[in-house]
PDB file of N, CA and C in Angstrom:
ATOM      1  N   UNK A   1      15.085  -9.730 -12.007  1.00  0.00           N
ATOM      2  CA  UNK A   1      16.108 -10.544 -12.639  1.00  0.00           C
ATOM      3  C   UNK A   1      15.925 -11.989 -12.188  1.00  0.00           C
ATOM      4  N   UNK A   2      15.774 -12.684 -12.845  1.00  0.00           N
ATOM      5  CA  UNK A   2      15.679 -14.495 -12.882  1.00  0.00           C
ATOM      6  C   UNK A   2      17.199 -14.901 -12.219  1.00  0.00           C
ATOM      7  N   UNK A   3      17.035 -16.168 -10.953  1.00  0.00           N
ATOM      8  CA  UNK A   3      18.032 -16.175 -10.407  1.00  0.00           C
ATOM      9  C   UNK A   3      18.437 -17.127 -11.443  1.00  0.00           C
ATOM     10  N   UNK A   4      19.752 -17.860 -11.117  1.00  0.00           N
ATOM     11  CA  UNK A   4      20.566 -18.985 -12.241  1.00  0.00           C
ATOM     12  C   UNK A   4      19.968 -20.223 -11.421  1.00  0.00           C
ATOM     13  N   UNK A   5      19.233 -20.195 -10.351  1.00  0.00           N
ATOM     14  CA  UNK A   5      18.634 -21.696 -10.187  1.00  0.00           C
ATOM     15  C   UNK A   5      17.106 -21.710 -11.681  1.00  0.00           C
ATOM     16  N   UNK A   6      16.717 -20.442 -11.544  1.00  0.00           N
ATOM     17  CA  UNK A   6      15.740 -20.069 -12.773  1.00  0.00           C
ATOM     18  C   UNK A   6      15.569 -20.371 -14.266  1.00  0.00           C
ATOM     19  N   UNK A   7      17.071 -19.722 -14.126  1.00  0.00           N
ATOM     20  CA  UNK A   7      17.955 -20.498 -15.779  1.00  0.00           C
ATOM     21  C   UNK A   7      18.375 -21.747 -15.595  1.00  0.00           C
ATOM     22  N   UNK A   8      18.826 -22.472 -14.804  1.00  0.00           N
ATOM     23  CA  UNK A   8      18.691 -24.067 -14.998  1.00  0.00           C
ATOM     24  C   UNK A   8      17.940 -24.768 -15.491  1.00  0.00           C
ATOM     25  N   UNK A   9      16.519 -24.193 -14.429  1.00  0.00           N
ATOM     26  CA  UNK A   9      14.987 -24.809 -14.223  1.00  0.00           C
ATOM     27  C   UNK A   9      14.735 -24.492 -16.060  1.00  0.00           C
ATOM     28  N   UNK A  10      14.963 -23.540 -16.150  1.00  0.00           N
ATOM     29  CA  UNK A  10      14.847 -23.213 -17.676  1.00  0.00           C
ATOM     30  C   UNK A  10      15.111 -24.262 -18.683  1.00  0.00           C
ATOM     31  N   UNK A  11      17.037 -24.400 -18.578  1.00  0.00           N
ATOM     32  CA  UNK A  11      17.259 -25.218 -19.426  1.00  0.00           C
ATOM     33  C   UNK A  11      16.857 -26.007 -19.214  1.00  0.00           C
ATOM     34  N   UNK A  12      16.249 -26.533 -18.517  1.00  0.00           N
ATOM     35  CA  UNK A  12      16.309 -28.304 -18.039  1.00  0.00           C
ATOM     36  C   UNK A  12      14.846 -28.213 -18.975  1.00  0.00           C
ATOM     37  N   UNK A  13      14.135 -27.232 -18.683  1.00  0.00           N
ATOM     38  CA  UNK A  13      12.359 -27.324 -19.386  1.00  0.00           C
ATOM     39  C   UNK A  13      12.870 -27.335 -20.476  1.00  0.00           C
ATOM     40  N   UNK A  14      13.772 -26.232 -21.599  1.00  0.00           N
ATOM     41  CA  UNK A  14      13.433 -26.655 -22.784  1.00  0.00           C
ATOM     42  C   UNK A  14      14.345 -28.132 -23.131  1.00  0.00           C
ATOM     43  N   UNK A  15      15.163 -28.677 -22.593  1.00  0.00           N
ATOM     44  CA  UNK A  15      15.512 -29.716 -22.888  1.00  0.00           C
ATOM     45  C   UNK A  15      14.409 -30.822 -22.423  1.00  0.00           C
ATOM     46  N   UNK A  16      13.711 -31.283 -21.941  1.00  0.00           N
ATOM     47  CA  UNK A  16      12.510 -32.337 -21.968  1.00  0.00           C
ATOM     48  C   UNK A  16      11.255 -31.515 -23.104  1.00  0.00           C
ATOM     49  N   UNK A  17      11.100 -30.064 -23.391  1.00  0.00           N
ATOM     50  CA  UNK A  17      10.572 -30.043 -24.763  1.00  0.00           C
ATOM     51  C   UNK A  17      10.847 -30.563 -25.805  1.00  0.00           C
ATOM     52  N   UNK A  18      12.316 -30.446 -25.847  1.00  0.00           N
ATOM     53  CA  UNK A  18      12.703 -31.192 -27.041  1.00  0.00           C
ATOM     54  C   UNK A  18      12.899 -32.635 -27.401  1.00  0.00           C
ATOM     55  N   UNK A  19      13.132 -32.858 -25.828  1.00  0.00           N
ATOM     56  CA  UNK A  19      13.157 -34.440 -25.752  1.00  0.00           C
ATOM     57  C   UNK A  19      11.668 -34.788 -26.162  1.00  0.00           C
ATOM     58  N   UNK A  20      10.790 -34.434 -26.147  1.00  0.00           N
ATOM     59  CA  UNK A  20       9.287 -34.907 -26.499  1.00  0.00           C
ATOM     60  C   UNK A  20       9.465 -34.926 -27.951  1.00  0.00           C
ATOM     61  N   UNK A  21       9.628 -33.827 -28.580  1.00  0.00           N
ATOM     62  CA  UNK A  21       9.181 -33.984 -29.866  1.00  0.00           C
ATOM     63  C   UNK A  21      11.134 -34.569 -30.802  1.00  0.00           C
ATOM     64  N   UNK A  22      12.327 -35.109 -30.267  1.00  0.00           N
ATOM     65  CA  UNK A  22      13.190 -35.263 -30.624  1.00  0.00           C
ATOM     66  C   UNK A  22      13.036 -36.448 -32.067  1.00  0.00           C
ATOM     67  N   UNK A  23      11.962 -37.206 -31.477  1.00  0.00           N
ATOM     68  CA  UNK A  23      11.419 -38.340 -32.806  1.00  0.00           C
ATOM     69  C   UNK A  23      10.844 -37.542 -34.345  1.00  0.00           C
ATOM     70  N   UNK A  24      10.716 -36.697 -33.620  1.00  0.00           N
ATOM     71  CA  UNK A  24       9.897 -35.960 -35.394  1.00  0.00           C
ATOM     72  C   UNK A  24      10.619 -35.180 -35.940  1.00  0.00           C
ATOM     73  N   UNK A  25      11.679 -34.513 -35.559  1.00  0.00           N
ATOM     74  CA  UNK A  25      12.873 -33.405 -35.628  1.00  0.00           C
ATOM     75  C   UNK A  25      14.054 -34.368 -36.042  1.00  0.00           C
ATOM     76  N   UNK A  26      14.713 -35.720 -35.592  1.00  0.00           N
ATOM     77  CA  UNK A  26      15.660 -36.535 -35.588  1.00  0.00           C
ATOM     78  C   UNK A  26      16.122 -36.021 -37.226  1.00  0.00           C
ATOM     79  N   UNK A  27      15.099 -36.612 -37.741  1.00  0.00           N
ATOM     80  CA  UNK A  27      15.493 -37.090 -39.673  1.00  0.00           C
ATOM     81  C   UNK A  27      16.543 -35.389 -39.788  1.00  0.00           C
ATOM     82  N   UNK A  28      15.231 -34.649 -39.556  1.00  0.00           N
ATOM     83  CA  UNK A  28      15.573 -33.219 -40.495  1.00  0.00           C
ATOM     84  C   UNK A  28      16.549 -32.451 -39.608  1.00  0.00           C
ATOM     85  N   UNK A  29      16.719 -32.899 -38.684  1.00  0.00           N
ATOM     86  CA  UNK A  29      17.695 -31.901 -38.030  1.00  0.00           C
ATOM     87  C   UNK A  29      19.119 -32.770 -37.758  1.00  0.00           C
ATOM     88  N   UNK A  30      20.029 -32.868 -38.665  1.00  0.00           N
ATOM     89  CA  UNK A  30      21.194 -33.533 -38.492  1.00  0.00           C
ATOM     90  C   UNK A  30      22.194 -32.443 -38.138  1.00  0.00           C
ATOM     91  N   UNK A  31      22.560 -32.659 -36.565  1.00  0.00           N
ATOM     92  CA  UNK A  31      23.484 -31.669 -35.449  1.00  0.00           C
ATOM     93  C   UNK A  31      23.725 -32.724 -34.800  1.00  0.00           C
ATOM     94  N   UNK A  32      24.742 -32.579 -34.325  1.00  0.00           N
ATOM     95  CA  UNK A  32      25.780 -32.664 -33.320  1.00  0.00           C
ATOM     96  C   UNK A  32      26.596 -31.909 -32.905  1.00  0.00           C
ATOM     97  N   UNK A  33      26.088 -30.651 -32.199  1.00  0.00           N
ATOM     98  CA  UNK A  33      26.993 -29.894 -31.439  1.00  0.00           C
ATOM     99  C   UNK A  33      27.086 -29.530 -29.763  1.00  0.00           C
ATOM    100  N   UNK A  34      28.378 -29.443 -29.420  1.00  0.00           N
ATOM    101  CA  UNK A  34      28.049 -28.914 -28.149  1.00  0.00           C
ATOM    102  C   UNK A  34      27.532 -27.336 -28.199  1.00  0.00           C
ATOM    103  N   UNK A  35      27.317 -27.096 -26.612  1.00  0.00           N
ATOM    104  CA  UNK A  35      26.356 -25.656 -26.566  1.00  0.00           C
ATOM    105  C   UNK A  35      26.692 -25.194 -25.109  1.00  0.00           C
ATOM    106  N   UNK A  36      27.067 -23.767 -25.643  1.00  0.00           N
ATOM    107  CA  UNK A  36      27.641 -22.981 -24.133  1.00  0.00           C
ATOM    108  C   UNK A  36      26.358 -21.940 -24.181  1.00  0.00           C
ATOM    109  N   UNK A  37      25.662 -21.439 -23.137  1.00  0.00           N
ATOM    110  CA  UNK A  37      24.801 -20.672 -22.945  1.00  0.00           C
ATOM    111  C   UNK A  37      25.402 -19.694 -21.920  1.00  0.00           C
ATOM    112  N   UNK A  38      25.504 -18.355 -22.144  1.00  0.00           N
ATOM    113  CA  UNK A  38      26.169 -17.129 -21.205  1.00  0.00           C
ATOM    114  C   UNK A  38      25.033 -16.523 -21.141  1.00  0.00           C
ATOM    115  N   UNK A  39      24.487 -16.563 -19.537  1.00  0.00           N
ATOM    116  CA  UNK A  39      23.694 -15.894 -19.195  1.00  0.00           C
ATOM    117  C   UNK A  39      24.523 -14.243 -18.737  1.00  0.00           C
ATOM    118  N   UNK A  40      24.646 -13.422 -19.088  1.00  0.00           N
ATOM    119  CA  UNK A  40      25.137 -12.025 -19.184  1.00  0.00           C
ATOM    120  C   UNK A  40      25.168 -11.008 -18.055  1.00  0.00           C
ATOM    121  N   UNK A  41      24.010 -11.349 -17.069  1.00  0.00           N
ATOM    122  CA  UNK A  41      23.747 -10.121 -15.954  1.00  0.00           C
ATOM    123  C   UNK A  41      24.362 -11.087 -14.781  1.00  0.00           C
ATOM    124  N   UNK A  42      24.193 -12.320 -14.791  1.00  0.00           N
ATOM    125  CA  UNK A  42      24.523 -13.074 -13.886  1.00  0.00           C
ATOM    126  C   UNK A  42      25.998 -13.682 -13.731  1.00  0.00           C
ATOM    127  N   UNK A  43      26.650 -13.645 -14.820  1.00  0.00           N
ATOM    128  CA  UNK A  43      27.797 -13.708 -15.210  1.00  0.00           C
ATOM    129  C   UNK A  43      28.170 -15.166 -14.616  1.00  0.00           C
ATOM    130  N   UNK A  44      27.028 -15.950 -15.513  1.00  0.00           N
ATOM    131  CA  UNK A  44      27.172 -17.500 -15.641  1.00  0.00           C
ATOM    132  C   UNK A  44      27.219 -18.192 -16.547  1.00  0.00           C
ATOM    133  N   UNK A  45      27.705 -19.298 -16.478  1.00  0.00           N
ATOM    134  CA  UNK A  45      26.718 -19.937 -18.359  1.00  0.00           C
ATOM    135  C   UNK A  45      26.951 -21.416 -17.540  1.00  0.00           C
ATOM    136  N   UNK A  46      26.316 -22.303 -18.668  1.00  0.00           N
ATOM    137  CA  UNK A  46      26.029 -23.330 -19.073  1.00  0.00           C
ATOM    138  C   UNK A  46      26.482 -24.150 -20.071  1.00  0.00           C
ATOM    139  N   UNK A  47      26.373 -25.346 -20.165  1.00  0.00           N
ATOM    140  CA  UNK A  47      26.917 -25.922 -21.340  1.00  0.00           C
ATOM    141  C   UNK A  47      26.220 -27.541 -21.648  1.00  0.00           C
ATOM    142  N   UNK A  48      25.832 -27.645 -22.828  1.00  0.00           N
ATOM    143  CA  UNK A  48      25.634 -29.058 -22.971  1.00  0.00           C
ATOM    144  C   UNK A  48      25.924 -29.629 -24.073  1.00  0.00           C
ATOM    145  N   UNK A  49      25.386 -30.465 -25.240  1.00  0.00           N
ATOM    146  CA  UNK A  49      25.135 -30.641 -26.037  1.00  0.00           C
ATOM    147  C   UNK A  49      24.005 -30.860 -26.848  1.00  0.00           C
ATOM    148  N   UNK A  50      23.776 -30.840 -28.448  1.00  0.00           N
ATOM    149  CA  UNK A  50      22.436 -30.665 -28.923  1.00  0.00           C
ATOM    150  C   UNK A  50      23.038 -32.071 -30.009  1.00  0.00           C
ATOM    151  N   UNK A  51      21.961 -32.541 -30.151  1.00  0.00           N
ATOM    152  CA  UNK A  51      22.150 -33.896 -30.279  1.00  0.00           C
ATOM    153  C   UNK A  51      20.705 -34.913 -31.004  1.00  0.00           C
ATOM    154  N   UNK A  52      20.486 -35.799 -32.250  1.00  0.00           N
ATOM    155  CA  UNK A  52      19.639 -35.742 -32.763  1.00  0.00           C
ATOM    156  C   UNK A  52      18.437 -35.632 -31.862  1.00  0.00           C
ATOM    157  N   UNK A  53      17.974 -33.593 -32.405  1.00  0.00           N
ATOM    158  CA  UNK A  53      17.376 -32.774 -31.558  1.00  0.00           C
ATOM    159  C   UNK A  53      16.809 -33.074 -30.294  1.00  0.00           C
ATOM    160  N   UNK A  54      18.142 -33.260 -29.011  1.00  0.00           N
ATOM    161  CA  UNK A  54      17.387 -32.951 -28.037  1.00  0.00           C
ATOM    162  C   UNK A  54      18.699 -32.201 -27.441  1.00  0.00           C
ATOM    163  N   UNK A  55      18.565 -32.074 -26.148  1.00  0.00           N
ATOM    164  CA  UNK A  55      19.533 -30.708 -25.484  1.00  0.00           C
ATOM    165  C   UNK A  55      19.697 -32.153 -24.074  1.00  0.00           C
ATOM    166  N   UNK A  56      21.227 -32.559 -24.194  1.00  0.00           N
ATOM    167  CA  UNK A  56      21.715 -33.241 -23.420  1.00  0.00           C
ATOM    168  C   UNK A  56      23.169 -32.991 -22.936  1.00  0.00           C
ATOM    169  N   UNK A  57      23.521 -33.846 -21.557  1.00  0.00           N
ATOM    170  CA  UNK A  57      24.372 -33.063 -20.368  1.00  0.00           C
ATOM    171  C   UNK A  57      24.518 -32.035 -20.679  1.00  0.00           C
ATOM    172  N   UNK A  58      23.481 -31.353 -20.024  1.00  0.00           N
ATOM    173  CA  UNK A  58      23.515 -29.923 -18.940  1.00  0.00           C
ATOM    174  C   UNK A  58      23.883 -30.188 -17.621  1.00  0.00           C
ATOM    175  N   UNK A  59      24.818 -28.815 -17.875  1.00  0.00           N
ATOM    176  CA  UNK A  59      25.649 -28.738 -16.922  1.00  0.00           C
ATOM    177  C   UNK A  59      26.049 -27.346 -16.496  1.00  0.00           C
ATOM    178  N   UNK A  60      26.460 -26.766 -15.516  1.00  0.00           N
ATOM    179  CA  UNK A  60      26.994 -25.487 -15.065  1.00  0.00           C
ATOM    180  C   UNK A  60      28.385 -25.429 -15.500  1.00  0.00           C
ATOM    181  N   UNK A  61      28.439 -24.087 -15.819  1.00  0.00           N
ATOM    182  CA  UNK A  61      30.181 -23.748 -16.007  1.00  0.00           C
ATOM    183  C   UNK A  61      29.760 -23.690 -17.768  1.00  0.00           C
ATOM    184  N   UNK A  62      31.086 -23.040 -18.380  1.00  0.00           N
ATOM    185  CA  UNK A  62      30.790 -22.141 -19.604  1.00  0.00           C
ATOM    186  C   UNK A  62      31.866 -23.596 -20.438  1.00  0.00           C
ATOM    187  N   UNK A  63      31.617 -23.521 -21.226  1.00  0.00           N
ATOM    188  CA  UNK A  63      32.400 -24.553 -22.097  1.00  0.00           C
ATOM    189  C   UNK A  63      32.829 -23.778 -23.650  1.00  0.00           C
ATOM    190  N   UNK A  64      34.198 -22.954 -23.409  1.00  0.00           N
ATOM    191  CA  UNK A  64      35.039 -22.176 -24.162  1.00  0.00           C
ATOM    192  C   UNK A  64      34.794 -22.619 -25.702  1.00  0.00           C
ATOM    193  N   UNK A  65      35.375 -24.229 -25.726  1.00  0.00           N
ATOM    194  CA  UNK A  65      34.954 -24.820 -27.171  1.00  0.00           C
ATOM    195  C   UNK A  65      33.868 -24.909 -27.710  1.00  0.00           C
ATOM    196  N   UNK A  66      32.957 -24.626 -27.179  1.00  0.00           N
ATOM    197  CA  UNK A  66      31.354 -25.140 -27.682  1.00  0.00           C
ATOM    198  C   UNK A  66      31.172 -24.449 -29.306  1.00  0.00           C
ATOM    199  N   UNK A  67      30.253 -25.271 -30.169  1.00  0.00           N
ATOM    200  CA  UNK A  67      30.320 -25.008 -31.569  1.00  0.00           C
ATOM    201  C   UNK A  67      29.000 -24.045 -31.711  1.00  0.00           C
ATOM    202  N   UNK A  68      27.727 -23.749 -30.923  1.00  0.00           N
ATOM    203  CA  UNK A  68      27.310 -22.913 -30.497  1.00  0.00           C
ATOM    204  C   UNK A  68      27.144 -22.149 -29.372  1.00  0.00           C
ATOM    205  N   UNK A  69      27.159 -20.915 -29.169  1.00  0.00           N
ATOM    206  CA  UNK A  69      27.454 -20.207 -28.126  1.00  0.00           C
ATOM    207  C   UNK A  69      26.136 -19.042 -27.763  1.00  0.00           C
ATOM    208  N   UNK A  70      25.311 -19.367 -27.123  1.00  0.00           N
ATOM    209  CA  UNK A  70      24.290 -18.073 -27.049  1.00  0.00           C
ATOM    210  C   UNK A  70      24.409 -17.457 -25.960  1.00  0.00           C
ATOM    211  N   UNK A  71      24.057 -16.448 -25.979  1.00  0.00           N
ATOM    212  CA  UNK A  71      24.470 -15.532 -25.326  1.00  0.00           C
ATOM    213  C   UNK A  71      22.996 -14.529 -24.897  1.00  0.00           C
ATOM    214  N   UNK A  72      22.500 -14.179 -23.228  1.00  0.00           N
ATOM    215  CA  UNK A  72      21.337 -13.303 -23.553  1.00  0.00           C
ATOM    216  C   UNK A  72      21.388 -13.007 -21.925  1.00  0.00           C
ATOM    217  N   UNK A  73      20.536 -12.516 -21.613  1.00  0.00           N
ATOM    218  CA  UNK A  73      20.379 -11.697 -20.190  1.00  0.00           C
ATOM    219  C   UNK A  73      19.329 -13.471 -19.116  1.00  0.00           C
ATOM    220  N   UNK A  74      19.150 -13.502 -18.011  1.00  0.00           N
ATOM    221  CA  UNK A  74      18.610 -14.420 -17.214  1.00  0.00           C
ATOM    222  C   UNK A  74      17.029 -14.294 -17.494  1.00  0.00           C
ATOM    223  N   UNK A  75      16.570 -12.755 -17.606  1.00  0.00           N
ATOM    224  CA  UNK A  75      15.184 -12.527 -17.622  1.00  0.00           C
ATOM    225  C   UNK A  75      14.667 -13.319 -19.218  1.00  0.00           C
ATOM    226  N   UNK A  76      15.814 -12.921 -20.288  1.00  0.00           N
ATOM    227  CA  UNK A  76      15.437 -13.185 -21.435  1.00  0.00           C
ATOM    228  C   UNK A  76      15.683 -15.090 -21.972  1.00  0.00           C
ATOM    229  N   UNK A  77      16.321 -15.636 -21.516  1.00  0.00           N
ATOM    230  CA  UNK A  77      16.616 -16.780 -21.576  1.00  0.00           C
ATOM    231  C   UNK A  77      15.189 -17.590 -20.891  1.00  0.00           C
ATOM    232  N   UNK A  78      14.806 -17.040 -19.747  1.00  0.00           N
ATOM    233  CA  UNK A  78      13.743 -17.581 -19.365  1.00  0.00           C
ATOM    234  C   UNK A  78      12.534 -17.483 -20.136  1.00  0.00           C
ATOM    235  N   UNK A  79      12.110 -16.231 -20.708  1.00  0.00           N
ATOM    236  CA  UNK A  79      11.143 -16.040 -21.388  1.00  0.00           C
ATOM    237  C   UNK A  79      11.331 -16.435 -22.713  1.00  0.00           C
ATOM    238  N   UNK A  80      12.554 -16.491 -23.195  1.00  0.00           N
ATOM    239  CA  UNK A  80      12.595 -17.780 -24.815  1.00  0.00           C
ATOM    240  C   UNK A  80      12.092 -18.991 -24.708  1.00  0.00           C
ATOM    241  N   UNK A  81      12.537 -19.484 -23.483  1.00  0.00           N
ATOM    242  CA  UNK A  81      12.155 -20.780 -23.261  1.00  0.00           C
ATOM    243  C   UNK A  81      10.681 -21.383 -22.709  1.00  0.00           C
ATOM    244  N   UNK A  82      10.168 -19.981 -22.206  1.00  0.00           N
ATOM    245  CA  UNK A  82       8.686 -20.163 -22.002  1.00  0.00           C
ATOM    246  C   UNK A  82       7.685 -19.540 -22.982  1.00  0.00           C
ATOM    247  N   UNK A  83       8.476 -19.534 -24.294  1.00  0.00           N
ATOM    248  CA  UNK A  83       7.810 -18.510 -25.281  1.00  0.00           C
ATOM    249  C   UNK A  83       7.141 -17.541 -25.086  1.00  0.00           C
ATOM    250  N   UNK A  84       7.545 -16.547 -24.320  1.00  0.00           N
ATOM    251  CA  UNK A  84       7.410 -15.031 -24.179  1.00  0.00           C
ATOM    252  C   UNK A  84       8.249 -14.315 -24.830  1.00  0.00           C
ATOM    253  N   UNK A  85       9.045 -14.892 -25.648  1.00  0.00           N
ATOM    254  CA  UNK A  85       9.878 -13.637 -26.056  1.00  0.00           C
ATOM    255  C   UNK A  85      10.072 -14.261 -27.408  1.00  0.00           C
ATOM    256  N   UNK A  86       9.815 -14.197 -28.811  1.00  0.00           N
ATOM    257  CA  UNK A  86      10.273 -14.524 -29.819  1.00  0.00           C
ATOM    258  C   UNK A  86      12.024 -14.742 -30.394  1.00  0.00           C
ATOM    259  N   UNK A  87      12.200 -15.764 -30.680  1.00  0.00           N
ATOM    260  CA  UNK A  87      13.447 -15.814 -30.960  1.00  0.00           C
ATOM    261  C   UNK A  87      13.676 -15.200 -32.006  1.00  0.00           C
ATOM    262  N   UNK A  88      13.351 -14.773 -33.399  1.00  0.00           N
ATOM    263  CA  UNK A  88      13.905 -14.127 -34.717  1.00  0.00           C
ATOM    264  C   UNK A  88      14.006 -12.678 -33.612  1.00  0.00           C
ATOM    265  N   UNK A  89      12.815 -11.891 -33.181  1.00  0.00           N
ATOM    266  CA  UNK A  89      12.812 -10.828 -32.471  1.00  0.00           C
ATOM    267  C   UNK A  89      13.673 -10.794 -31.884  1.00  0.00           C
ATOM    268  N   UNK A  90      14.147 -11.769 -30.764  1.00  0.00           N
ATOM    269  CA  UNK A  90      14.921 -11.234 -29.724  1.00  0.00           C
ATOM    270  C   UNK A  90      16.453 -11.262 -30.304  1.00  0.00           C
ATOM    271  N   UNK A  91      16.566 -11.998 -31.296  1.00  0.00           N
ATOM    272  CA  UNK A  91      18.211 -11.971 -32.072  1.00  0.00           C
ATOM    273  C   UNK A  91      18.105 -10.627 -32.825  1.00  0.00           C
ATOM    274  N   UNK A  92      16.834  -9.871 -33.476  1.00  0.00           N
ATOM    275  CA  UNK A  92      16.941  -8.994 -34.516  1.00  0.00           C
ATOM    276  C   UNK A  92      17.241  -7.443 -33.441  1.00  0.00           C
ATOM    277  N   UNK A  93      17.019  -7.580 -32.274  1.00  0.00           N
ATOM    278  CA  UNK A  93      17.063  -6.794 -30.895  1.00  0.00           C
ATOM    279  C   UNK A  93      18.045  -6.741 -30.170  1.00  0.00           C
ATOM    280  N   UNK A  94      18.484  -7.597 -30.641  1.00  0.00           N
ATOM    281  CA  UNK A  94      19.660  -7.647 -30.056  1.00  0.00           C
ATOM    282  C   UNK A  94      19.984  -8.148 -28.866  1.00  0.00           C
ATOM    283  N   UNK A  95      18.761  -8.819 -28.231  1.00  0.00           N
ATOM    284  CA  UNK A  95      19.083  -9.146 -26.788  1.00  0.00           C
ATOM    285  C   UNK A  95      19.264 -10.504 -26.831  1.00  0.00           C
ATOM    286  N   UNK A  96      19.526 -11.359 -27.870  1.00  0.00           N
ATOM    287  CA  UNK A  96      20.094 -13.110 -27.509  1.00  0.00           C
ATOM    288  C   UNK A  96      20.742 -12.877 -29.078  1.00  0.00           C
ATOM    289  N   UNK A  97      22.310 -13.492 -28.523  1.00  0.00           N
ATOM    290  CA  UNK A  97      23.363 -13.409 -30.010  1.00  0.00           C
ATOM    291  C   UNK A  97      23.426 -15.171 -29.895  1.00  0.00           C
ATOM    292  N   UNK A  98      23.633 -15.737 -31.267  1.00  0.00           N
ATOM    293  CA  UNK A  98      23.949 -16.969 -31.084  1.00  0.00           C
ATOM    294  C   UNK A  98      24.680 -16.930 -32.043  1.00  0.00           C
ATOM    295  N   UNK A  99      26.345 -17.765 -31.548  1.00  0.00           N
ATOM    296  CA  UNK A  99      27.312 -17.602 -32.203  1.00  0.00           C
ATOM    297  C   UNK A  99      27.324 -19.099 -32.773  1.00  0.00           C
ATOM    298  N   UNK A 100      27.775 -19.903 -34.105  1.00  0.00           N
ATOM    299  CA  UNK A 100      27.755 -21.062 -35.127  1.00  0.00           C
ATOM    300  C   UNK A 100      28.229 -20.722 -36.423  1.00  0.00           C
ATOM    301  N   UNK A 101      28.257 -21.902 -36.672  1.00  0.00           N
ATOM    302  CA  UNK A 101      28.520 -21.387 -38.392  1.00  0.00           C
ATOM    303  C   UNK A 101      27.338 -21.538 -39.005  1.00  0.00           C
ATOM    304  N   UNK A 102      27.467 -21.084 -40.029  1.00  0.00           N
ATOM    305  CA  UNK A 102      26.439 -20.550 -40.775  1.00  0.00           C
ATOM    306  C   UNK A 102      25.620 -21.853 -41.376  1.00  0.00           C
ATOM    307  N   UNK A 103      26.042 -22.760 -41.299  1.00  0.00           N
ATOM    308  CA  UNK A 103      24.916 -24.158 -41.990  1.00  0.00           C
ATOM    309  C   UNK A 103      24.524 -24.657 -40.517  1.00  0.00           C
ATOM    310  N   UNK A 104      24.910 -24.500 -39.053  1.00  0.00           N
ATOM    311  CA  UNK A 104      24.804 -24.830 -37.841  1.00  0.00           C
ATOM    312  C   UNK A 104      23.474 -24.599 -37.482  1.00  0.00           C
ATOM    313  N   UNK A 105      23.346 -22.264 -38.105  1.00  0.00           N
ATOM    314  CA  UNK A 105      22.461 -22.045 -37.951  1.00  0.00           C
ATOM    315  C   UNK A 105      21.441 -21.990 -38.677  1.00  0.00           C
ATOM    316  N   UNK A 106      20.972 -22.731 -40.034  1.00  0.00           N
ATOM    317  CA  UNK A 106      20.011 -23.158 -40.476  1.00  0.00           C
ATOM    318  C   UNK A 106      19.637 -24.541 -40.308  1.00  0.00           C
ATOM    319  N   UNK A 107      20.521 -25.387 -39.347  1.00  0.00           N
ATOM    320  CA  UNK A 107      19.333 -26.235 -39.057  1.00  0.00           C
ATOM    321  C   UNK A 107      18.781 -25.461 -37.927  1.00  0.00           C
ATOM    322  N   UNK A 108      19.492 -24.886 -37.052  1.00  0.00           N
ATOM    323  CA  UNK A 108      19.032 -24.321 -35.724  1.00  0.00           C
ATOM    324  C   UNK A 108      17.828 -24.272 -35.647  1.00  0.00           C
ATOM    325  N   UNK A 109      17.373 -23.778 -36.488  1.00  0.00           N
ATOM    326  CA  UNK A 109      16.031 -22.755 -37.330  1.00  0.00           C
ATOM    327  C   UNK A 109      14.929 -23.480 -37.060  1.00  0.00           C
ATOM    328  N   UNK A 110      15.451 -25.354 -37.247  1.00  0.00           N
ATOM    329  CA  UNK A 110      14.385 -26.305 -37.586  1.00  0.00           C
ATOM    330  C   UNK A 110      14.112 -26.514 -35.901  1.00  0.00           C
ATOM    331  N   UNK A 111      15.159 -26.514 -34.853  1.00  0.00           N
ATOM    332  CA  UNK A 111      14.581 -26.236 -33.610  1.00  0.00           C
ATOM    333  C   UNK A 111      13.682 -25.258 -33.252  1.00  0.00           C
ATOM    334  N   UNK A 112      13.984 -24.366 -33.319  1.00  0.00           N
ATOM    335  CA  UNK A 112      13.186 -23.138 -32.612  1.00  0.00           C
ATOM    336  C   UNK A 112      11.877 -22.696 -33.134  1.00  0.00           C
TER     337      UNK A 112
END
């Protein structure tokens, strides 16, 4: 099991991924939402915001309001983010739920 210093280290990596490519994603991905991440075994989460596409203030602690909400185990959060684990797969598996509305999650799409 991946500790939650693991899942930080995590988020923090895919947020400077995205910060790299945030210039080519900007146009087509029009979001502005915040983002709570519940890591599940560890019974932690996270929270930041997603923002013309990049993933900014991260932070610890769960943020109730957030307009997306994902949800997945420590082992699996790590391996999304290091692309070991497919995201359509791991939502169709059931092991990462991401909660939005439904136009939220087709730009989502243009992230991942």
């Amino acid at each position: 099991m991946a500790s939650v210093d693991d899942c930080r280290q995590a988020l923090h990596d895919l947020a400077a991924r995205l910060d790299s490519h945030a210039d080519q994603v900007r146009d087509r991905v029009d979001l502005d939402r915040t983002l709570a991440c519940r890591v599940s075994d560890l019974d932690t989460a996270f929270h930041g915001r997603l923002t013309d596409g990049r993933l900014i203030d991260l932070g610890d602690g769960d943020d109730p309001q957030a307009k997306v909400v994902l949800t997945t185990t420590s082992d699996d959060l790590v391996a999304l983010v290091h692309g070991k684990l497919d995201v359509p797969k791991a939502l169709a598996a059931g092991r990462v739920s991401i909660k939005a509305n439904p136009f939220d999650l087709l730009k989502l799409r243009k992230l991942l």
